[in-house]
Protein backbone atom coordinates (compact mmCIF):
# COMPACT_ATOMS: atom_id res chain seq x y z
CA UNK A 1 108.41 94.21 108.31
CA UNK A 2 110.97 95.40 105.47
CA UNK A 3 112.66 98.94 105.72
CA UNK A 4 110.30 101.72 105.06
CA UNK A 5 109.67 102.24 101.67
CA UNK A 6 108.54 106.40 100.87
CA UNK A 7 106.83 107.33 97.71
CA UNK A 8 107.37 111.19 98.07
CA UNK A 9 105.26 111.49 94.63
CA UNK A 10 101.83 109.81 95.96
CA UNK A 11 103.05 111.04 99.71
CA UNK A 12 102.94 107.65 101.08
CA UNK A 13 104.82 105.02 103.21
CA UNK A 14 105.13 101.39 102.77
CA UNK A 15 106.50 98.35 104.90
CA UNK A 16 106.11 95.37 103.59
CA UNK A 17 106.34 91.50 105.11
CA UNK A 18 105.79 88.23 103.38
CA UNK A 19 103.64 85.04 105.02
CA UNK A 20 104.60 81.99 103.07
CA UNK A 21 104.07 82.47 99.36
CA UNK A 22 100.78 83.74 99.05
CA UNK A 23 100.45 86.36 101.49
CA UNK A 24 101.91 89.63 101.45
CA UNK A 25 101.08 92.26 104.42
CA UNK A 26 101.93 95.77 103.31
CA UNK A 27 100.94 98.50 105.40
CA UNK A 28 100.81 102.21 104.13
CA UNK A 29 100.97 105.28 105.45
CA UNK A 30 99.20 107.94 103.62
CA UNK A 31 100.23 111.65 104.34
CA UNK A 32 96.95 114.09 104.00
CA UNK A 33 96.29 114.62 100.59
CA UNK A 34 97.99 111.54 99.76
CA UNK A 35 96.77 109.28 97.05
CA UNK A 36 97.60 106.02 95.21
CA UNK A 37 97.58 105.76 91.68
CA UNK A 38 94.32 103.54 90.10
CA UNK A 39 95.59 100.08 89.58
CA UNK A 40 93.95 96.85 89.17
CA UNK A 41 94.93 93.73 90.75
CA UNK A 42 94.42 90.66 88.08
CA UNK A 43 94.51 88.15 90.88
CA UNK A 44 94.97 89.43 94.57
CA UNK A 45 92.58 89.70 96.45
CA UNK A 46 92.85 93.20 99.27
CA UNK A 47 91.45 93.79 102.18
CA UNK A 48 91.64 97.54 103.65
CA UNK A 49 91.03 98.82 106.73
CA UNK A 50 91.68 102.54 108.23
CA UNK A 51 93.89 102.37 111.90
CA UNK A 52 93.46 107.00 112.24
CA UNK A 53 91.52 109.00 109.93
CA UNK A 54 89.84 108.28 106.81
CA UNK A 55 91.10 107.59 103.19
CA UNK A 56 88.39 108.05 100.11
CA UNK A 57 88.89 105.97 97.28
CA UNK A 58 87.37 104.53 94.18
CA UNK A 59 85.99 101.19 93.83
CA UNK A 60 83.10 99.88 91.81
CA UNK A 61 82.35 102.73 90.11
CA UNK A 62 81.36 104.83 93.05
CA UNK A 63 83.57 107.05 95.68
CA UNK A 64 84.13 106.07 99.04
CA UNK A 65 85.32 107.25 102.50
CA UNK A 66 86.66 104.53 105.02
CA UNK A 67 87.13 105.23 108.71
CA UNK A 68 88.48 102.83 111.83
CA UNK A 69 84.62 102.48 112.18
CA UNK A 70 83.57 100.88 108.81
CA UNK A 71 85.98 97.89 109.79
CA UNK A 72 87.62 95.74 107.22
CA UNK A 73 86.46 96.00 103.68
CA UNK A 74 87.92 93.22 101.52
CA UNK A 75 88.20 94.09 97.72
CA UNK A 76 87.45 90.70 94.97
CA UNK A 77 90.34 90.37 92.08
CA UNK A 78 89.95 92.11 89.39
């Protein structure tokens, strides 16, 4: 994993490590009342998953809270 990197703005931590030339791990560490930004991801595909805690976020139109319980949830491009 790469140095941390802190977004004091959005209150959140990054490391990020690269897996040939498609894959790119980045794990994030969201202070509470943290947020990111809404951004859209033309061709990525994401796949989220809570270690401690929970994290609510937008997708699809509709609001949702994720916990280490709901598993994985993978988010399409686009």
């Amino acid at each position: 994993m790469s140095e941390p990197t802190i977004d004091p703005v959005h209150r959140v931590r990054y490391e990020f490590e690269r897996a040939g030339d498609e894959l790119l791990t980045v794990d994030t560490w969201m202070q509470s009342g943290g947020g990111l930004p809404k951004h859209y991801h033309p061709i990525q595909e994401e796949t989220w998953w809570v270690v401690d805690g929970e994290v609510r976020f937008h997708l699809d139109g509709s609001w949702r809270v994720l916990r280490p319980e709901d598993g994985k949830v993978v988010v399409s491009p686009g």
